[in-house]
N, C-alpha and C. Protein backbone atom coordinates (compact mmCIF):
# COMPACT_ATOMS: atom_id res chain seq x y z
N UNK A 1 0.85 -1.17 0.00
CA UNK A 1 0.00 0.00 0.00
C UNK A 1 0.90 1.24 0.00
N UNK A 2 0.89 2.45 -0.79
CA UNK A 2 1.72 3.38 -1.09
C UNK A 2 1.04 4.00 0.21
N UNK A 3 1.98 5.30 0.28
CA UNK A 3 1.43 6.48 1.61
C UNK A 3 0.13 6.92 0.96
N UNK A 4 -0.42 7.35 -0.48
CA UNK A 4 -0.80 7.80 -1.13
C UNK A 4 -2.52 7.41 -0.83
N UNK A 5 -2.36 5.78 -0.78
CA UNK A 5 -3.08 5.04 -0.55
C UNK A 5 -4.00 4.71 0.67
N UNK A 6 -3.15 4.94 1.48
CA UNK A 6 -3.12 5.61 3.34
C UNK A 6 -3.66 6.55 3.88
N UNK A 7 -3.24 7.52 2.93
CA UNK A 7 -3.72 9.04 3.26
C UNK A 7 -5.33 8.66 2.64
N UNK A 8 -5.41 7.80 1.58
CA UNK A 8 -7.11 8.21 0.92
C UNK A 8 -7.80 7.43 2.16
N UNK A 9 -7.53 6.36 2.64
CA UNK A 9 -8.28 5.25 3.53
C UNK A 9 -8.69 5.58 4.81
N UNK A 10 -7.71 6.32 5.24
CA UNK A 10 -7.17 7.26 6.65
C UNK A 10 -8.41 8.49 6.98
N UNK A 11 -7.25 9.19 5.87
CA UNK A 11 -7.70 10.81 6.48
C UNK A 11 -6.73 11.78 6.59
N UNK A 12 -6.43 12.90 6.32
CA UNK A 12 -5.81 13.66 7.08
C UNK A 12 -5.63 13.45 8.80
N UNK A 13 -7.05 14.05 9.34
CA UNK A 13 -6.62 14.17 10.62
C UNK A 13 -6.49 12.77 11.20
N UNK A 14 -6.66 11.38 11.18
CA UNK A 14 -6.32 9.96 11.37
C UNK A 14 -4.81 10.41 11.50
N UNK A 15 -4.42 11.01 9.92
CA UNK A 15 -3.09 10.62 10.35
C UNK A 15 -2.28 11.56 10.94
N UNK A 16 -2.93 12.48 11.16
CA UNK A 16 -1.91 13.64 12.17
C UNK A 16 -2.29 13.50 13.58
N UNK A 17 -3.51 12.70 14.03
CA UNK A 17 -3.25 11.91 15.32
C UNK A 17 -2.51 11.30 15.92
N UNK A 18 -1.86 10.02 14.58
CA UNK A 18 -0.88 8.88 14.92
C UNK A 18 0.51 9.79 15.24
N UNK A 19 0.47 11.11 14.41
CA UNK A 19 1.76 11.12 14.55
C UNK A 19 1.73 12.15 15.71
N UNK A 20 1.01 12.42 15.80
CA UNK A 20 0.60 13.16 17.55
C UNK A 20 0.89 12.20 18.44
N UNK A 21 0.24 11.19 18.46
CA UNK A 21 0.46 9.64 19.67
C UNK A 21 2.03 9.33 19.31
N UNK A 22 2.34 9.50 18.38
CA UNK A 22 3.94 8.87 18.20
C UNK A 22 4.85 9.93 18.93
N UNK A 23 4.51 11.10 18.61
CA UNK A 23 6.02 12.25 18.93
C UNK A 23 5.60 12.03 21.25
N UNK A 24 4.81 11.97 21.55
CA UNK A 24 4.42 11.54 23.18
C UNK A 24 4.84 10.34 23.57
N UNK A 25 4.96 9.27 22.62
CA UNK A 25 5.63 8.28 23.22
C UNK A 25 7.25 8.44 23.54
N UNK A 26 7.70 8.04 24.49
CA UNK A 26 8.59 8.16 25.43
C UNK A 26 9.86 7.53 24.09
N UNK A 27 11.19 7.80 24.39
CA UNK A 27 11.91 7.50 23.37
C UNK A 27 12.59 5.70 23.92
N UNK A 28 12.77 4.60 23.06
CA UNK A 28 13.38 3.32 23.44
C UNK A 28 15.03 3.52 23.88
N UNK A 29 14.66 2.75 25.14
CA UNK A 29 16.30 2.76 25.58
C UNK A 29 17.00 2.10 25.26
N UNK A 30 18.74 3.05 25.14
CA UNK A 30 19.71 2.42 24.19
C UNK A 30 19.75 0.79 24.09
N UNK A 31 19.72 0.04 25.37
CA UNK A 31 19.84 -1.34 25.21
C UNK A 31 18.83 -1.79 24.75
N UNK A 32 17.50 -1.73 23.96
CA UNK A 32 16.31 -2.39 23.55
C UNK A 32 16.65 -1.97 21.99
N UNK A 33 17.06 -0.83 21.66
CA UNK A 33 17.60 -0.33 20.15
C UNK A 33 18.19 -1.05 20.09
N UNK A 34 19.41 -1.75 20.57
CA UNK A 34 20.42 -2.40 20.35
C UNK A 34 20.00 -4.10 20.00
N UNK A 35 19.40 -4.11 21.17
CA UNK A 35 18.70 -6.04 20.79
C UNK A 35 18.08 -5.87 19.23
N UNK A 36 16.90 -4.88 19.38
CA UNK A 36 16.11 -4.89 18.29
C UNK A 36 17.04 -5.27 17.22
N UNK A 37 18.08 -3.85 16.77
CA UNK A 37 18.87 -4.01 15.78
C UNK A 37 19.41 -5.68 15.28
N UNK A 38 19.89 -5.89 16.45
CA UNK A 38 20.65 -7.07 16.49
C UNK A 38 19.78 -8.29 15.56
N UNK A 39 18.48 -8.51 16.38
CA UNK A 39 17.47 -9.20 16.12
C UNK A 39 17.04 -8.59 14.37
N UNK A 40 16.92 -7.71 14.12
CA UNK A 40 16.68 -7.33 12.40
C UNK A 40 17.57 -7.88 11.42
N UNK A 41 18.76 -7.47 11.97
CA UNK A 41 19.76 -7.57 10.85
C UNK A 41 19.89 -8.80 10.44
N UNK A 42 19.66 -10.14 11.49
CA UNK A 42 19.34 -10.89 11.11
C UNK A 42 18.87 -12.02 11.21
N UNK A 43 18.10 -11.79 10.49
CA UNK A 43 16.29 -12.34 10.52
C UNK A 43 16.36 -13.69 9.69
N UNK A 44 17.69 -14.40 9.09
CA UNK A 44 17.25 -15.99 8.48
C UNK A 44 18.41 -16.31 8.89
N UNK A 45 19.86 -15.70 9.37
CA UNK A 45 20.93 -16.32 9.29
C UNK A 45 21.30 -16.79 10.78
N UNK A 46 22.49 -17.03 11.33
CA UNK A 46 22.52 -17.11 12.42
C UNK A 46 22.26 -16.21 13.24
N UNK A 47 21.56 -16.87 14.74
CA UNK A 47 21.05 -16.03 15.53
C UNK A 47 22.12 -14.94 16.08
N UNK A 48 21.74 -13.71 16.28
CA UNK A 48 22.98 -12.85 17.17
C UNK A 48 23.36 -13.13 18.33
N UNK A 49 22.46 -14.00 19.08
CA UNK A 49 23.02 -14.38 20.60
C UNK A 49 24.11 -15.54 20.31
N UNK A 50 24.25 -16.48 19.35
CA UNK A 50 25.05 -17.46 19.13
C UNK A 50 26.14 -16.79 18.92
N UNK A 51 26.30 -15.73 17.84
CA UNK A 51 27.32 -15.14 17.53
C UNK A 51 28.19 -14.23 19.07
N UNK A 52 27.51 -13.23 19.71
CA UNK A 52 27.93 -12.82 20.91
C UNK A 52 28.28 -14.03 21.68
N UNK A 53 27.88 -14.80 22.09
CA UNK A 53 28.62 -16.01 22.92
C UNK A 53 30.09 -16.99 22.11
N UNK A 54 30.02 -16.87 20.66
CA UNK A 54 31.09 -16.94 20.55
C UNK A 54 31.99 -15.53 20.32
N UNK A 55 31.96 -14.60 20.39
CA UNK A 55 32.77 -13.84 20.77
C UNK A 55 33.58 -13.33 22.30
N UNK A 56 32.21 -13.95 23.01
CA UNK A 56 32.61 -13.98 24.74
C UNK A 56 33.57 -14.91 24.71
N UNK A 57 33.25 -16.00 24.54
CA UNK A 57 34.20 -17.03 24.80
C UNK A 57 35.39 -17.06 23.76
N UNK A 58 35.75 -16.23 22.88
CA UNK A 58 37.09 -16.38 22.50
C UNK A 58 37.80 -15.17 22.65
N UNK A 59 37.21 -14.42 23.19
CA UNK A 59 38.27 -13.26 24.25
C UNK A 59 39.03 -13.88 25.31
């Protein structure tokens, strides 16, 4: 679905609500950015916690 598409389904003010409710939500702390990231980047290959535990253990 384009933005284009969004805006017709929506509304204007729908969507200058959300982004009203969005700018009030509180900002994510650095360590939850960080998992997240971790967890995105990658999403079919090996898990990132496998990888960090072998990096613990070969320090």
């Amino acid at each position: 679905m384009t933005r284009e598409e969004r805006r017709q389904i929506l509304g204007d003010s729908v969507i200058e609500e959300i982004h009203a409710r969005v700018a009030e939500a509180p900002a994510a702390p650095a360590e939850l950015i960080d998992i997240l990231r971790r967890v995105l980047t990658h999403p079919a290959g090996r898990p990132a916690v496998a990888e960090a535990i072998e990096q613990q253990t070969a320090a």
